[in-house]
PDB file of N, CA and C in Angstrom:
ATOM      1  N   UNK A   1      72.458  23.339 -17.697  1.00  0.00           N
ATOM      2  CA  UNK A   1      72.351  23.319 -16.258  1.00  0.00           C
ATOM      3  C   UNK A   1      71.376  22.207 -15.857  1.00  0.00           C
ATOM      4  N   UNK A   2      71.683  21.167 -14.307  1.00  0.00           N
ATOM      5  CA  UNK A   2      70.597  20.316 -14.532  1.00  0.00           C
ATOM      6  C   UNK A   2      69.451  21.009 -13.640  1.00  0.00           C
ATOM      7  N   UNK A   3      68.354  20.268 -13.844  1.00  0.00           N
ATOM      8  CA  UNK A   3      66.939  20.585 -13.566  1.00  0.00           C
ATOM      9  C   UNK A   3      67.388  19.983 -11.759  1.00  0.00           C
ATOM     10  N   UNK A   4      66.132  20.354 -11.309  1.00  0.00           N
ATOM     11  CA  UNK A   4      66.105  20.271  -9.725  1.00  0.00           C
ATOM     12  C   UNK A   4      65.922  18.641  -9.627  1.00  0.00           C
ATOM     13  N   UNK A   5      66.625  18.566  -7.918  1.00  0.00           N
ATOM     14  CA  UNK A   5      66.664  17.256  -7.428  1.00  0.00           C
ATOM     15  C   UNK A   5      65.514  17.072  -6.053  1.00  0.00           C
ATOM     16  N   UNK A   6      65.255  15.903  -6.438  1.00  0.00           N
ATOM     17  CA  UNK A   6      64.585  15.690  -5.334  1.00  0.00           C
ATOM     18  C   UNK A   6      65.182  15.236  -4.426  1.00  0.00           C
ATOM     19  N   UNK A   7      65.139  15.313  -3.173  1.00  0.00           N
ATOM     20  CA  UNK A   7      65.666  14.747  -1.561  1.00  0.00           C
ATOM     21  C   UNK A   7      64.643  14.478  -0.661  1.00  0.00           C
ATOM     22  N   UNK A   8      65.272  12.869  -0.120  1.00  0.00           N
ATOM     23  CA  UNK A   8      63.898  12.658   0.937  1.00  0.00           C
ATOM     24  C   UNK A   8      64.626  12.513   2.595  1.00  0.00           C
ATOM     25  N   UNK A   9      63.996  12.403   3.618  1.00  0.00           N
ATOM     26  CA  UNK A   9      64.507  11.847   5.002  1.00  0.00           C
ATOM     27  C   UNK A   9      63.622  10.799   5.053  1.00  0.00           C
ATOM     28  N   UNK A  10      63.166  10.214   4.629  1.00  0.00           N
ATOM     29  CA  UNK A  10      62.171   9.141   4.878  1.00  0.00           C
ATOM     30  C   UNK A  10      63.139   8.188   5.370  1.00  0.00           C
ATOM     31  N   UNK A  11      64.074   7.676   5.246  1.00  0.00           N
ATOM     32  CA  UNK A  11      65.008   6.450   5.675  1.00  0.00           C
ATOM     33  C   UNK A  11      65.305   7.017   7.039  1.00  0.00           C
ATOM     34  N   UNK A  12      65.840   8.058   7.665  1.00  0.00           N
ATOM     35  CA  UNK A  12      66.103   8.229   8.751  1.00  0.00           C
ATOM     36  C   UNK A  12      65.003   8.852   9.556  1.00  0.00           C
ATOM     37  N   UNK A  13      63.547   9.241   9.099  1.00  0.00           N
ATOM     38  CA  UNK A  13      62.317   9.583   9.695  1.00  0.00           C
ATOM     39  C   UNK A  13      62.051   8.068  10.517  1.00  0.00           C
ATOM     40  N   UNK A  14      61.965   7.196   9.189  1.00  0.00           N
ATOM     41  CA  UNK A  14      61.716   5.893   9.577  1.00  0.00           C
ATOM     42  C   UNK A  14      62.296   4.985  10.355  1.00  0.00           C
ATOM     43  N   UNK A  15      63.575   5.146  10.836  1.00  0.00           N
ATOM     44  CA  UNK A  15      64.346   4.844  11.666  1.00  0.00           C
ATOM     45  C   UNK A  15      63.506   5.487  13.234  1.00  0.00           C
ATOM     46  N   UNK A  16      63.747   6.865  13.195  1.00  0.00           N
ATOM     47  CA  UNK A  16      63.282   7.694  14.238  1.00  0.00           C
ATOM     48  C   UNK A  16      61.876   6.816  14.932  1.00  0.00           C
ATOM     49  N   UNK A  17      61.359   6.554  13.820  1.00  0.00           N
ATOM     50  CA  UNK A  17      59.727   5.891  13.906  1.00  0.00           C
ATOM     51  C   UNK A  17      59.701   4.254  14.938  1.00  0.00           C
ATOM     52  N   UNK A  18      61.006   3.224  14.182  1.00  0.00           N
ATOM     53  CA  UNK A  18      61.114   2.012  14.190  1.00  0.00           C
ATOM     54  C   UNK A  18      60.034   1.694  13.453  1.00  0.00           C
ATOM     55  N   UNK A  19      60.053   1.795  12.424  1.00  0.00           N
ATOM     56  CA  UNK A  19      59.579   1.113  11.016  1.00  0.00           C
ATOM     57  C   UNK A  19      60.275   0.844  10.251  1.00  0.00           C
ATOM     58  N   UNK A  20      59.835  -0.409   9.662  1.00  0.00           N
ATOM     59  CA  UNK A  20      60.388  -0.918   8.378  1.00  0.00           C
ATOM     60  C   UNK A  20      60.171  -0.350   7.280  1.00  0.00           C
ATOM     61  N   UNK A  21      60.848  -0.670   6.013  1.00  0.00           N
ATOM     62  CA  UNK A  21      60.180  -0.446   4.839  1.00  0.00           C
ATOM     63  C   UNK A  21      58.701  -1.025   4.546  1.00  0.00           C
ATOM     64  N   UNK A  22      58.939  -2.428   4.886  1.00  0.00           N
ATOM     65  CA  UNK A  22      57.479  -3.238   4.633  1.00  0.00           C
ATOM     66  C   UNK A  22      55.908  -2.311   5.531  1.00  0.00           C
ATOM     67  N   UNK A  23      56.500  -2.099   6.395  1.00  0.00           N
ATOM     68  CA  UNK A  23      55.019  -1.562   6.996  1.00  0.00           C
ATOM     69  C   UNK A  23      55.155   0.204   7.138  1.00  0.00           C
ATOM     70  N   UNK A  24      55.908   0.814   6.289  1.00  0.00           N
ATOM     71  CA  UNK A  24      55.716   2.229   5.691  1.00  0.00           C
ATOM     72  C   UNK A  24      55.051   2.071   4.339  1.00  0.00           C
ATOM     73  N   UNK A  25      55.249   1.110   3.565  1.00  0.00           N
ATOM     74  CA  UNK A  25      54.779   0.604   2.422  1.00  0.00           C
ATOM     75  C   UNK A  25      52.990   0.035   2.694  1.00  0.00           C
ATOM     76  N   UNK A  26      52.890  -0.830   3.778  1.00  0.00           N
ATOM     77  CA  UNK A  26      51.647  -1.529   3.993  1.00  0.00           C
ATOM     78  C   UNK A  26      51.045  -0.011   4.722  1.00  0.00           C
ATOM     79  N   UNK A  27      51.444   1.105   4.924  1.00  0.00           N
ATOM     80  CA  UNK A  27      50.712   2.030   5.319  1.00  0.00           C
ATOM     81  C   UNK A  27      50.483   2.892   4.224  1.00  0.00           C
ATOM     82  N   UNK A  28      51.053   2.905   3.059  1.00  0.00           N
ATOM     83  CA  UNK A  28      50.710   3.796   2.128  1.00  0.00           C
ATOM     84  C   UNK A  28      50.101   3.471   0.818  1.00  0.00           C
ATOM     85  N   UNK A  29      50.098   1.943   1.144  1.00  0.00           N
ATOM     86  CA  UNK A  29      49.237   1.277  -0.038  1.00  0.00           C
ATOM     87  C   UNK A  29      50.555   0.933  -1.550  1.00  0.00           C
ATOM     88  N   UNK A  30      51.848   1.106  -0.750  1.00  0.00           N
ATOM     89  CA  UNK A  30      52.719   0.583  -2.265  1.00  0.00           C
ATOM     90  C   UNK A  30      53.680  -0.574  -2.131  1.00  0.00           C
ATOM     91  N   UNK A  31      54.665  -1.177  -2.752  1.00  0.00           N
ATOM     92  CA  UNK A  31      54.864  -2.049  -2.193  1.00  0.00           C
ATOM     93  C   UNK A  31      56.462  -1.342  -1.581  1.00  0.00           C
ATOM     94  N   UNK A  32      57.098  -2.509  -1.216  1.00  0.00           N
ATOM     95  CA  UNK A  32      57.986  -1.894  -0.367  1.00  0.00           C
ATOM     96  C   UNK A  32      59.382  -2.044  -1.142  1.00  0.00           C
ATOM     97  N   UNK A  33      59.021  -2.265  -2.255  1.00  0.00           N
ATOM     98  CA  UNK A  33      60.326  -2.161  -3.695  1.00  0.00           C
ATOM     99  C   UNK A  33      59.814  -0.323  -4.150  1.00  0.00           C
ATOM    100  N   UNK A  34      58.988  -0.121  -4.076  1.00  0.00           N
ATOM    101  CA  UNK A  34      58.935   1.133  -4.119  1.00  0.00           C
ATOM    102  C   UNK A  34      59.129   2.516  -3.205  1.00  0.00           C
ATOM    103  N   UNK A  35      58.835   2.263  -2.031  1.00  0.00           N
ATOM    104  CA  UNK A  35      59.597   2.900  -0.750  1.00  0.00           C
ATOM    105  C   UNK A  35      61.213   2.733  -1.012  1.00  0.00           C
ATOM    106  N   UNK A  36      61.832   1.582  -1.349  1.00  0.00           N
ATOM    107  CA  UNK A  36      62.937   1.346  -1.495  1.00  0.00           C
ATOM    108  C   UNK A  36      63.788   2.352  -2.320  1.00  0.00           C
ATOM    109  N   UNK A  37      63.215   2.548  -3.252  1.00  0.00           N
ATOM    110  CA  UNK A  37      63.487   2.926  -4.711  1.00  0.00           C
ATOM    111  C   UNK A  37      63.088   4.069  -4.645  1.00  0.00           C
ATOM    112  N   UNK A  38      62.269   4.803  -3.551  1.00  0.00           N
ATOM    113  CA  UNK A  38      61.821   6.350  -3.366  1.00  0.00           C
ATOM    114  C   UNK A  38      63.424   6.926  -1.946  1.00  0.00           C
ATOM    115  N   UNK A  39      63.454   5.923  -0.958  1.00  0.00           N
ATOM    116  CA  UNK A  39      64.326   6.633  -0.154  1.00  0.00           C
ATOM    117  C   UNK A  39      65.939   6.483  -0.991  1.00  0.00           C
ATOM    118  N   UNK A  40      66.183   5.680  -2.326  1.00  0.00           N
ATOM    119  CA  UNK A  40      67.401   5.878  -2.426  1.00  0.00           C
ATOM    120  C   UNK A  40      67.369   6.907  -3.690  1.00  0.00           C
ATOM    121  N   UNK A  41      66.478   7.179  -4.159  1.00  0.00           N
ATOM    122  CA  UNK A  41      66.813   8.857  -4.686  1.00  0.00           C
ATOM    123  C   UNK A  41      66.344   8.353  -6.284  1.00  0.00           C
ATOM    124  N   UNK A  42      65.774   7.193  -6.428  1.00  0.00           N
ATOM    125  CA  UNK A  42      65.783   6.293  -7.781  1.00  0.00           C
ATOM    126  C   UNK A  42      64.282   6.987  -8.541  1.00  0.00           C
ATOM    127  N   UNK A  43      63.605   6.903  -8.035  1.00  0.00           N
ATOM    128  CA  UNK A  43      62.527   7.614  -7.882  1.00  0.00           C
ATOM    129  C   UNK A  43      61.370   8.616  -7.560  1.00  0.00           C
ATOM    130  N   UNK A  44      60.895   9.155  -7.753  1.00  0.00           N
ATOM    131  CA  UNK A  44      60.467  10.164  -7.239  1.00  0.00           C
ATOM    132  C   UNK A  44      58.868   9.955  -7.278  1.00  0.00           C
ATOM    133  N   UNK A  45      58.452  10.320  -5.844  1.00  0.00           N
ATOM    134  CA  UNK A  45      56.799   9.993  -6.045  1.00  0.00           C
ATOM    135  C   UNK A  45      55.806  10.642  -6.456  1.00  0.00           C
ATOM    136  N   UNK A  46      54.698   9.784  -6.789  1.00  0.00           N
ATOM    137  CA  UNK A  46      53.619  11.816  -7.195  1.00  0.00           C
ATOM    138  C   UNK A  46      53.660  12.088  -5.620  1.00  0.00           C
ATOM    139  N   UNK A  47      52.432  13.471  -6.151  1.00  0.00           N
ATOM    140  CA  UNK A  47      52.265  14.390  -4.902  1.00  0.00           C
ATOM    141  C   UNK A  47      51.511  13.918  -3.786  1.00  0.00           C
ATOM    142  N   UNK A  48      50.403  12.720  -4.318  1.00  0.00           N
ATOM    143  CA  UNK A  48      49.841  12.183  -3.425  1.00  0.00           C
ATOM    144  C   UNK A  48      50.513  10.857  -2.465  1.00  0.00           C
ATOM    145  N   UNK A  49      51.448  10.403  -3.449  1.00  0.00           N
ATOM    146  CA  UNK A  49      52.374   9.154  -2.011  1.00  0.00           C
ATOM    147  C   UNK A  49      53.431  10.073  -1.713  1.00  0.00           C
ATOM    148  N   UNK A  50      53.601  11.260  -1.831  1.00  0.00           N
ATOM    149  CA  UNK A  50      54.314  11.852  -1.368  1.00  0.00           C
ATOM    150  C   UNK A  50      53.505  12.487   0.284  1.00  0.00           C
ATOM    151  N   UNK A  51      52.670  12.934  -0.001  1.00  0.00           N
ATOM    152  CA  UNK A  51      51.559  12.921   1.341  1.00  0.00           C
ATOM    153  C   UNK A  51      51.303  12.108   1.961  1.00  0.00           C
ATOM    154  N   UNK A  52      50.841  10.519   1.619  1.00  0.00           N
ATOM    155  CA  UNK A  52      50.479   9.723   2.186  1.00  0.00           C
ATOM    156  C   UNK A  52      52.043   9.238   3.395  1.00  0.00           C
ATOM    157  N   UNK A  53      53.520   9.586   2.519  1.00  0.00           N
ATOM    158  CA  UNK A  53      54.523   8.914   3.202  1.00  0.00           C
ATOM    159  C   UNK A  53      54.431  10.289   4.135  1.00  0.00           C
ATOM    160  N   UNK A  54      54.630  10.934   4.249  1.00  0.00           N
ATOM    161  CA  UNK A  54      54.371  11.990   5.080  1.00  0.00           C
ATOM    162  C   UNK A  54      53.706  11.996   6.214  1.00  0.00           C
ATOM    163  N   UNK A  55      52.171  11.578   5.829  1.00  0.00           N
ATOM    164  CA  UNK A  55      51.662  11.255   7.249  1.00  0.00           C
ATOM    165  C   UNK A  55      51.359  10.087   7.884  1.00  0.00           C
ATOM    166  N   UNK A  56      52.038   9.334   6.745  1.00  0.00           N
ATOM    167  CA  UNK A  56      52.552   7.881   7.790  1.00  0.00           C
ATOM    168  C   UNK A  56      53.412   7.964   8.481  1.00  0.00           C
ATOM    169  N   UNK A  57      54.316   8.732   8.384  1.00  0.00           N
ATOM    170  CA  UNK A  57      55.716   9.035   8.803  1.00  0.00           C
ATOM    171  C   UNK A  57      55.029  10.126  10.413  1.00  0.00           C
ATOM    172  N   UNK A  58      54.027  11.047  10.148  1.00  0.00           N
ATOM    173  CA  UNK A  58      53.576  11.732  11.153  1.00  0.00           C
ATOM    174  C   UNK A  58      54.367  13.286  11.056  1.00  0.00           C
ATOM    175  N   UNK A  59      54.848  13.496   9.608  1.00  0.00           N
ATOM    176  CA  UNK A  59      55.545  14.662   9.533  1.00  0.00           C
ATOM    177  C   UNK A  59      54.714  15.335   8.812  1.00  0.00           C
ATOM    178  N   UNK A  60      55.191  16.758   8.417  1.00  0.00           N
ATOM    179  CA  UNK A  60      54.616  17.430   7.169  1.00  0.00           C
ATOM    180  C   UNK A  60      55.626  17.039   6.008  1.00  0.00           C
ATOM    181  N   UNK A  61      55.178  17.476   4.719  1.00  0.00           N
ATOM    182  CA  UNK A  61      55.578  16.755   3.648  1.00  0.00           C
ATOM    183  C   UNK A  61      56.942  17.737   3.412  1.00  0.00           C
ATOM    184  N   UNK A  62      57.272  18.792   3.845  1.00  0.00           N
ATOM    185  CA  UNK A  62      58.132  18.989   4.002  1.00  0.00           C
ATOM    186  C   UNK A  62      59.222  19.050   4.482  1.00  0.00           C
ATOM    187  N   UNK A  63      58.864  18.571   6.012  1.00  0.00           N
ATOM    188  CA  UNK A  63      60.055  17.818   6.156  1.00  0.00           C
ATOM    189  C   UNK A  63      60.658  16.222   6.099  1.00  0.00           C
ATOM    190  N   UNK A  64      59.624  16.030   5.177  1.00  0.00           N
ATOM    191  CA  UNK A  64      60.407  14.339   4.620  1.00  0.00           C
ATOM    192  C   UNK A  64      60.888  15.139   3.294  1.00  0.00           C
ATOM    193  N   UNK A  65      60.210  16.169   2.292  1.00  0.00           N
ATOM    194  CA  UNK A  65      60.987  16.285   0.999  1.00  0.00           C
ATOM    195  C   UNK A  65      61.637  17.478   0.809  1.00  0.00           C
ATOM    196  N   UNK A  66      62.553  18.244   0.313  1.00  0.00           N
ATOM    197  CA  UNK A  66      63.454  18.985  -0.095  1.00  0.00           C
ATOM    198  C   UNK A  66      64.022  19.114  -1.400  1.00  0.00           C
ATOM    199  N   UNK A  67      63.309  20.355  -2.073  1.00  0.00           N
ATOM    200  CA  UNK A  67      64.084  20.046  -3.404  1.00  0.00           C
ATOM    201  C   UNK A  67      65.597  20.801  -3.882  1.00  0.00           C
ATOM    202  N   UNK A  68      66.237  20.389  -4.596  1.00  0.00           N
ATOM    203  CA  UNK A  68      67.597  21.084  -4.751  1.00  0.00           C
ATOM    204  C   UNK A  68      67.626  21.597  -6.120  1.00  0.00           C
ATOM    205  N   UNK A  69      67.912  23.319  -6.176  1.00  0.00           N
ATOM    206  CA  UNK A  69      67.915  23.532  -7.434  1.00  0.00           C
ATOM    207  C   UNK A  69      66.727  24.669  -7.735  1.00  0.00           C
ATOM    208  N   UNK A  70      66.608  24.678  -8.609  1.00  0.00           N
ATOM    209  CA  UNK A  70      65.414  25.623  -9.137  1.00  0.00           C
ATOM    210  C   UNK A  70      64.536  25.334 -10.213  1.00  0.00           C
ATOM    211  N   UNK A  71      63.429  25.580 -10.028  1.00  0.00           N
ATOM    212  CA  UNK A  71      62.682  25.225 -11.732  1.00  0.00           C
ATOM    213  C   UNK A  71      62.510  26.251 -12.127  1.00  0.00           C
ATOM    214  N   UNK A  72      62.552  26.299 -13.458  1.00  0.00           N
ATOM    215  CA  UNK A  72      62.962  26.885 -14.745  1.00  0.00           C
ATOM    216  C   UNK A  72      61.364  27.243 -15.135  1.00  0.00           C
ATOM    217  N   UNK A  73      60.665  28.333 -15.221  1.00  0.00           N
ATOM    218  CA  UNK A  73      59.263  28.112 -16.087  1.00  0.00           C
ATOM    219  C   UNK A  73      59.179  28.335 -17.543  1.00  0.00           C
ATOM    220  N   UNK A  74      58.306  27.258 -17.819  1.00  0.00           N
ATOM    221  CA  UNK A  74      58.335  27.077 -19.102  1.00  0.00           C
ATOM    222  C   UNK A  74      58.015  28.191 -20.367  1.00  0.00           C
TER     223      UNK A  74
END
């Protein structure tokens, strides 16, 4: 069975916003190949640029992330 997925709204938060990638990136301190690579599902962030995009964005971190699935404890 696979393990849980991550899901973001950050691409259409950021829309909502009129922000770019470049200055969601220059607000969270990463570059904007990595925002890139976080809103198309390529990546997944720690917990802390996961916060930081969050309240750059002006949301809670839950509603930019959503996970799909369940974890399994070890």
């Amino acid at each position: 069975m696979p393990g849980p997925i991550l899901h973001n709204n950050i691409r259409r938060l950021r829309f909502e916003k009129h922000m770019t990638q470049e200055e969601l990136a220059l607000r969270t301190g990463v570059s904007r190949q990595t925002i890139m690579s976080i809103e198309r599902g390529q990546t997944n962030p720690s917990v802390l640029l996961a916060f930081k995009i969050a309240a750059a964005l002006e949301y809670q971190v839950t509603d930019v992330f959503a996970m799909e699935g369940h974890l399994v404890p070890v």
